[in-house]
PDB file of N, CA and C in Angstrom:
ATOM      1  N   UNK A   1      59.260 -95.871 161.677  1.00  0.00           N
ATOM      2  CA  UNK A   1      59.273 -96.992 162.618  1.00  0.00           C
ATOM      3  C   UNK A   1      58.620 -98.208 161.957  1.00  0.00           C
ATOM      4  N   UNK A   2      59.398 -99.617 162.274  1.00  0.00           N
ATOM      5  CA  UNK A   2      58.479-100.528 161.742  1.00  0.00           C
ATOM      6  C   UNK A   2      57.749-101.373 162.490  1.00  0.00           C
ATOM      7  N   UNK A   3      56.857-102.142 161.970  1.00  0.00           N
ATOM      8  CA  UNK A   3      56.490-103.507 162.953  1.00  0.00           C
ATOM      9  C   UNK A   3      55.980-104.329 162.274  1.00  0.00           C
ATOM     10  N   UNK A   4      55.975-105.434 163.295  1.00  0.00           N
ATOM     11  CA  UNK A   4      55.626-106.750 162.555  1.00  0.00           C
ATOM     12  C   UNK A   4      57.442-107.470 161.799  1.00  0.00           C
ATOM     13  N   UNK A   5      57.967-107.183 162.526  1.00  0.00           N
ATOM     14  CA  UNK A   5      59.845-107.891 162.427  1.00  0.00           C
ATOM     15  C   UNK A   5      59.602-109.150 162.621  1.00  0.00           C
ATOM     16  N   UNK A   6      60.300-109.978 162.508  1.00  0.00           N
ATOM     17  CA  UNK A   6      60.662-111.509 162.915  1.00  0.00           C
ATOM     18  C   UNK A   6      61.841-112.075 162.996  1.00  0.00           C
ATOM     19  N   UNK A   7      62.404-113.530 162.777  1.00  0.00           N
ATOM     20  CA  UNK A   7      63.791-113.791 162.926  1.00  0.00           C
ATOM     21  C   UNK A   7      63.761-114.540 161.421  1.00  0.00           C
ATOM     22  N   UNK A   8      65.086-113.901 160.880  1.00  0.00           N
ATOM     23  CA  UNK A   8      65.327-113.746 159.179  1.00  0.00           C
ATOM     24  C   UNK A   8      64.942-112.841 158.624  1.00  0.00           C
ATOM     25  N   UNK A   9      64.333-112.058 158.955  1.00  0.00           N
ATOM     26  CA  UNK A   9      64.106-110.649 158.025  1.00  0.00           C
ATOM     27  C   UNK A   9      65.148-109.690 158.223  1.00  0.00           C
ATOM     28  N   UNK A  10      65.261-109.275 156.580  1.00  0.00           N
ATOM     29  CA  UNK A  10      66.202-108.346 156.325  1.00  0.00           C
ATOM     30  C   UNK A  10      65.953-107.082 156.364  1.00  0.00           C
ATOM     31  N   UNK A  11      66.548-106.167 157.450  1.00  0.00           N
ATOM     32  CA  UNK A  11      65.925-104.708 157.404  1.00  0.00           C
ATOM     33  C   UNK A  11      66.621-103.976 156.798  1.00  0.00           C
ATOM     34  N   UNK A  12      66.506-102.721 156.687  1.00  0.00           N
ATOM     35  CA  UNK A  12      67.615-101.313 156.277  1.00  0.00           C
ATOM     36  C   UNK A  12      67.632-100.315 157.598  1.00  0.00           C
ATOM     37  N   UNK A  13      68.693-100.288 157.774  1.00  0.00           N
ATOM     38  CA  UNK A  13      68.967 -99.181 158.738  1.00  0.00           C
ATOM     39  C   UNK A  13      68.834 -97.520 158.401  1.00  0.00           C
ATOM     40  N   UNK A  14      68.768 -97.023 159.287  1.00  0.00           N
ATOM     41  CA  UNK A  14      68.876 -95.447 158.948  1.00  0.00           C
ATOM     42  C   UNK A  14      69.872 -94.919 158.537  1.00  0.00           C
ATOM     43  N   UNK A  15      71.301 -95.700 159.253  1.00  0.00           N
ATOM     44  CA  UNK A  15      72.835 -95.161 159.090  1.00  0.00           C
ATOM     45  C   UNK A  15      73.425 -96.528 158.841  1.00  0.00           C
ATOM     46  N   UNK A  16      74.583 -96.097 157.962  1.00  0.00           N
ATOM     47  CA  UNK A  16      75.030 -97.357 157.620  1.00  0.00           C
ATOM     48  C   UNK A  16      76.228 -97.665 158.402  1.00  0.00           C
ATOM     49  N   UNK A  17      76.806 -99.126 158.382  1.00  0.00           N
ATOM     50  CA  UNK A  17      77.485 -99.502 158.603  1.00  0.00           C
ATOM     51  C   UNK A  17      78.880 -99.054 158.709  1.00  0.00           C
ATOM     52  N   UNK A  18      79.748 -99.182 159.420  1.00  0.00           N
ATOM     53  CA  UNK A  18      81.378 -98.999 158.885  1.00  0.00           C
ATOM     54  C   UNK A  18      81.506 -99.414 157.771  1.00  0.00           C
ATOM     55  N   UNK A  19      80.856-100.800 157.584  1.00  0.00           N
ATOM     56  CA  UNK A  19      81.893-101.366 156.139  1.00  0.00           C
ATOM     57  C   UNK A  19      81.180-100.995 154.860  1.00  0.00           C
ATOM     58  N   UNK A  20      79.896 -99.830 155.485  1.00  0.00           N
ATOM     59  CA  UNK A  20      79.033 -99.474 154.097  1.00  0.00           C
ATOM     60  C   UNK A  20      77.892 -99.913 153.855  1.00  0.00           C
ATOM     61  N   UNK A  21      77.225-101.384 154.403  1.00  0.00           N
ATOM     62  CA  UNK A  21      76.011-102.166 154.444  1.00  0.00           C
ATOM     63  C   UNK A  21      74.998-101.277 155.245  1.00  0.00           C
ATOM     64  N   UNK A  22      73.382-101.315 154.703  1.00  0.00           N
ATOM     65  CA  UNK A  22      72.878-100.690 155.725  1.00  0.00           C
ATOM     66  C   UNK A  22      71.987-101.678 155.604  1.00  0.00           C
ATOM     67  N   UNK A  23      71.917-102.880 155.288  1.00  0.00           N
ATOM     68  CA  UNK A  23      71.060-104.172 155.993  1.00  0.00           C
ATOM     69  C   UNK A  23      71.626-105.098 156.463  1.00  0.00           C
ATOM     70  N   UNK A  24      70.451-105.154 157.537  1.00  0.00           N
ATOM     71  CA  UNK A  24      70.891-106.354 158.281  1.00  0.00           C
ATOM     72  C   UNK A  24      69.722-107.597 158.543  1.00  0.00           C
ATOM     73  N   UNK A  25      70.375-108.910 158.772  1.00  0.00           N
ATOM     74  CA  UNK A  25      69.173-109.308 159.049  1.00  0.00           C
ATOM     75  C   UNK A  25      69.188-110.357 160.674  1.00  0.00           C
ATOM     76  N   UNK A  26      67.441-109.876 160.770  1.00  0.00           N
ATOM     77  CA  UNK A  26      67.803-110.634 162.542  1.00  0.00           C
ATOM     78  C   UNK A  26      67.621-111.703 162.895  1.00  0.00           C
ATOM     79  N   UNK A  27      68.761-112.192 163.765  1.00  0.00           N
ATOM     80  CA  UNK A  27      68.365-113.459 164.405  1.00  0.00           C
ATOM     81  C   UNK A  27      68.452-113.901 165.341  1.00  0.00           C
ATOM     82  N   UNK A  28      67.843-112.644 166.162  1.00  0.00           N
ATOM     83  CA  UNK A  28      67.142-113.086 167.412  1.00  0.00           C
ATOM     84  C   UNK A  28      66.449-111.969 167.927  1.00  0.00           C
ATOM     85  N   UNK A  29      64.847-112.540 168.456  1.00  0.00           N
ATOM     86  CA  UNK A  29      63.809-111.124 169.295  1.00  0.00           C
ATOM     87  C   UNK A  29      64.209-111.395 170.596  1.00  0.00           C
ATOM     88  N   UNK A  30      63.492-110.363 171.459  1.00  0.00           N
ATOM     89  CA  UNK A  30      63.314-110.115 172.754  1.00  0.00           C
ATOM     90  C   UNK A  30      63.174-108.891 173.240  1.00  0.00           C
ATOM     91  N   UNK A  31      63.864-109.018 174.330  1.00  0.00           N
ATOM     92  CA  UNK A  31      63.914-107.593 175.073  1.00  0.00           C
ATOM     93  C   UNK A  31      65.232-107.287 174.200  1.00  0.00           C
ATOM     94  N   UNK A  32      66.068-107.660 173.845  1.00  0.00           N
ATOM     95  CA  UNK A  32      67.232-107.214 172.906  1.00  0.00           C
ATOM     96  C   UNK A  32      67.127-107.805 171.470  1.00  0.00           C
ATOM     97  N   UNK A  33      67.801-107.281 170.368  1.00  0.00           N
ATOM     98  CA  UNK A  33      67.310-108.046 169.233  1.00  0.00           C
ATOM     99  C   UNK A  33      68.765-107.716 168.673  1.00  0.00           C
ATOM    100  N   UNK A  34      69.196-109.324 167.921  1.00  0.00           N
ATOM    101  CA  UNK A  34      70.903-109.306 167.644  1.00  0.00           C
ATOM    102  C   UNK A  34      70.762-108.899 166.099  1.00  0.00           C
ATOM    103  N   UNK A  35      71.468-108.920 165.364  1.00  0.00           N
ATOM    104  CA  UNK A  35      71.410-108.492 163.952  1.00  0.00           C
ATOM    105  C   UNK A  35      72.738-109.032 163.701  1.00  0.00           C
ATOM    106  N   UNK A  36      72.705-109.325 162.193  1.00  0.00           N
ATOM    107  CA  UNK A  36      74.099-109.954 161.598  1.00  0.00           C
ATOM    108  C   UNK A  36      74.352-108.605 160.237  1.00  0.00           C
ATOM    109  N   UNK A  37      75.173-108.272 160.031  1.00  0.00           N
ATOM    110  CA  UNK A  37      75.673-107.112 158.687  1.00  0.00           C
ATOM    111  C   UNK A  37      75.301-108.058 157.770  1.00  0.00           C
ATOM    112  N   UNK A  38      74.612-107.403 156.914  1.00  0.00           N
ATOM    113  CA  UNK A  38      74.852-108.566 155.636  1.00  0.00           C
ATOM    114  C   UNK A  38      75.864-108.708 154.527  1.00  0.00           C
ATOM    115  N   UNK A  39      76.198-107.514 154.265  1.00  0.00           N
ATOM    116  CA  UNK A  39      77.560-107.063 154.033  1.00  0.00           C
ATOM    117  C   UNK A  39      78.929-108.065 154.931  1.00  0.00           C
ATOM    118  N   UNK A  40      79.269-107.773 155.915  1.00  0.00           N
ATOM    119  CA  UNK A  40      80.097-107.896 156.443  1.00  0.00           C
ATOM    120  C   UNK A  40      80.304-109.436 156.881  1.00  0.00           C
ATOM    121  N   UNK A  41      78.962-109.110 157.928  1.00  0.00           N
ATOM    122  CA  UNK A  41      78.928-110.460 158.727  1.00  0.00           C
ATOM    123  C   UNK A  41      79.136-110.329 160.422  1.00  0.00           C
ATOM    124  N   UNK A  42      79.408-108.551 160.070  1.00  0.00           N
ATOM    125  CA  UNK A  42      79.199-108.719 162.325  1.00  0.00           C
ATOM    126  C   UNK A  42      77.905-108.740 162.463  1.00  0.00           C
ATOM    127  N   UNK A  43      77.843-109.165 164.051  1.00  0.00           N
ATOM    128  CA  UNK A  43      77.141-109.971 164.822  1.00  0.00           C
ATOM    129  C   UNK A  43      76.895-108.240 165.861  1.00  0.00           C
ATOM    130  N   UNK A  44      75.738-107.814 166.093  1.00  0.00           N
ATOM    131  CA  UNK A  44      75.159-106.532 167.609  1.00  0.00           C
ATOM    132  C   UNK A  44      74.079-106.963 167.891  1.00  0.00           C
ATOM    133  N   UNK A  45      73.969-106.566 168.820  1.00  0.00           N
ATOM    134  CA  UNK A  45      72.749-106.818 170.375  1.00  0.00           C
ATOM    135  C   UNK A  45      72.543-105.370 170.639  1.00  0.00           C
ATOM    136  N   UNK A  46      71.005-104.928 170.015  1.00  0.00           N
ATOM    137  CA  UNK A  46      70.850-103.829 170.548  1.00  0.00           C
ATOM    138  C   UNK A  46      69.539-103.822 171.170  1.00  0.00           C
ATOM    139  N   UNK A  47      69.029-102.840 172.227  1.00  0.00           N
ATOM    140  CA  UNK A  47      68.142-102.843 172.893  1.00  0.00           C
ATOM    141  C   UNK A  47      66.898-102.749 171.885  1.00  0.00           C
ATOM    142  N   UNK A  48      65.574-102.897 171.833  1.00  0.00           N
ATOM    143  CA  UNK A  48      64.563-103.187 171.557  1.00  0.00           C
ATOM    144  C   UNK A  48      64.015-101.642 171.063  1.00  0.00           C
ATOM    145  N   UNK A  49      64.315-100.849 171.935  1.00  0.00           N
ATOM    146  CA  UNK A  49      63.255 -99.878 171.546  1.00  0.00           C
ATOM    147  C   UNK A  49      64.260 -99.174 170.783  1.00  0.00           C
ATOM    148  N   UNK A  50      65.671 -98.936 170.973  1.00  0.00           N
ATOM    149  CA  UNK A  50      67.510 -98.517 170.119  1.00  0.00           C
ATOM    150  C   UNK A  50      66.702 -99.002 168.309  1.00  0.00           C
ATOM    151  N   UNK A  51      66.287-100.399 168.648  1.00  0.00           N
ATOM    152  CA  UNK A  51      65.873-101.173 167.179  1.00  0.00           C
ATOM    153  C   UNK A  51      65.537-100.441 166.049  1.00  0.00           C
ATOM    154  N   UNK A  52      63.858-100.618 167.079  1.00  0.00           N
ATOM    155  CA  UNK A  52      62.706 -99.376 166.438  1.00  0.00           C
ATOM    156  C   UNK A  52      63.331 -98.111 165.846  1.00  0.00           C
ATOM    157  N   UNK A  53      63.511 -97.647 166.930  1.00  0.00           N
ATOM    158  CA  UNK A  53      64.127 -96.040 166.654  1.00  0.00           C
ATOM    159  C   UNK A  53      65.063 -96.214 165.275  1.00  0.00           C
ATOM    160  N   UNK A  54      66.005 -97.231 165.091  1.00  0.00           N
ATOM    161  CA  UNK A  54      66.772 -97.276 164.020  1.00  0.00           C
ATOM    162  C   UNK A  54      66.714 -97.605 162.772  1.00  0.00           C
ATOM    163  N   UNK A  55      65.736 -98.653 162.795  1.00  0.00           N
ATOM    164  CA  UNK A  55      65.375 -99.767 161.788  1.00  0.00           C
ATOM    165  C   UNK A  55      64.425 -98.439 161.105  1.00  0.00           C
ATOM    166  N   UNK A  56      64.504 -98.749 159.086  1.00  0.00           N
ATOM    167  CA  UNK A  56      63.979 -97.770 158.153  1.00  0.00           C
ATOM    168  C   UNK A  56      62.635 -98.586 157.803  1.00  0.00           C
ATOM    169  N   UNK A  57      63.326 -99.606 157.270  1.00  0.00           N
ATOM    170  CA  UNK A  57      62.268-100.571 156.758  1.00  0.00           C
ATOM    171  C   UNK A  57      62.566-102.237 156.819  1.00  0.00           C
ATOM    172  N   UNK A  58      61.771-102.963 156.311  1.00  0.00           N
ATOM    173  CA  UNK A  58      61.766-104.308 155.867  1.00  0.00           C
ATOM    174  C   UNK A  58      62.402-104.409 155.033  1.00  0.00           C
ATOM    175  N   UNK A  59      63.997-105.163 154.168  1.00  0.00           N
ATOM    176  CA  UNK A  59      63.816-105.355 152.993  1.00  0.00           C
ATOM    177  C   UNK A  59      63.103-106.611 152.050  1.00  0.00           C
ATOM    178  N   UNK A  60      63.247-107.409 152.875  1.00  0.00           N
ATOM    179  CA  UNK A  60      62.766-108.923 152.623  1.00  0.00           C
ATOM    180  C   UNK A  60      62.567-109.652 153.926  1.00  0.00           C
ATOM    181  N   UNK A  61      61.645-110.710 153.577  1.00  0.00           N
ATOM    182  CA  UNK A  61      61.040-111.250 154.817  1.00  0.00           C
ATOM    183  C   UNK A  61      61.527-112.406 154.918  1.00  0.00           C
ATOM    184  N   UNK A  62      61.843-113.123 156.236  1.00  0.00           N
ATOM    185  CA  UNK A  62      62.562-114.431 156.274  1.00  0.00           C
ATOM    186  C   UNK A  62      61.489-115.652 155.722  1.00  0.00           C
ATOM    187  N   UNK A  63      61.997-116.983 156.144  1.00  0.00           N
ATOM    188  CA  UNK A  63      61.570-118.195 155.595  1.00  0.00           C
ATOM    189  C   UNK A  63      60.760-118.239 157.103  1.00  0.00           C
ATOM    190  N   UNK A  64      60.923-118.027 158.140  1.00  0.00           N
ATOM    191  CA  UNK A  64      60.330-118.458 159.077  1.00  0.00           C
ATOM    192  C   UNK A  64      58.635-117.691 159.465  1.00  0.00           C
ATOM    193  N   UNK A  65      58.409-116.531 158.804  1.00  0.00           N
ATOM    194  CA  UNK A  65      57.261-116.353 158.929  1.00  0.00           C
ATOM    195  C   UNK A  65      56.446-117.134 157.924  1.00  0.00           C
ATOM    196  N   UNK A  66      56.910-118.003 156.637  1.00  0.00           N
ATOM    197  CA  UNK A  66      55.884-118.378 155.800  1.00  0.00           C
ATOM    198  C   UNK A  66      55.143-119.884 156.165  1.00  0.00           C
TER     199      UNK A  66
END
């Protein structure tokens, strides 16, 4: 599980993608948090705690926490 996420950080998922990507990066928190493929380029809205449970790690950190 991770913490400490933000908007622009690139995570790794547990399972990958259809198109094979297993990072993504987010851009947008809340009670839902959207993610873009980085690979690909789709766009999901998944529930918050779905996130957690999924998300492996950090791979890189956005411009907006510095």
């Amino acid at each position: 599980m991770i913490d400490g996420f933000d908007i622009g950080d690139a995570v790794e998922m547990k399972k990958p993608h259809a198109c094979g990507g297993s990072t993504w990066q987010i851009t947008r928190t809340g009670a839902d948090i959207k993610l873009k493929c980085c690979q690909c380029g789709r766009v999901v809205m998944m529930d918050r705690l779905d996130f957690l449970k999924r998300a492996k790690r950090i791979v890189a950190r956005g411009g907006e926490n510095e």
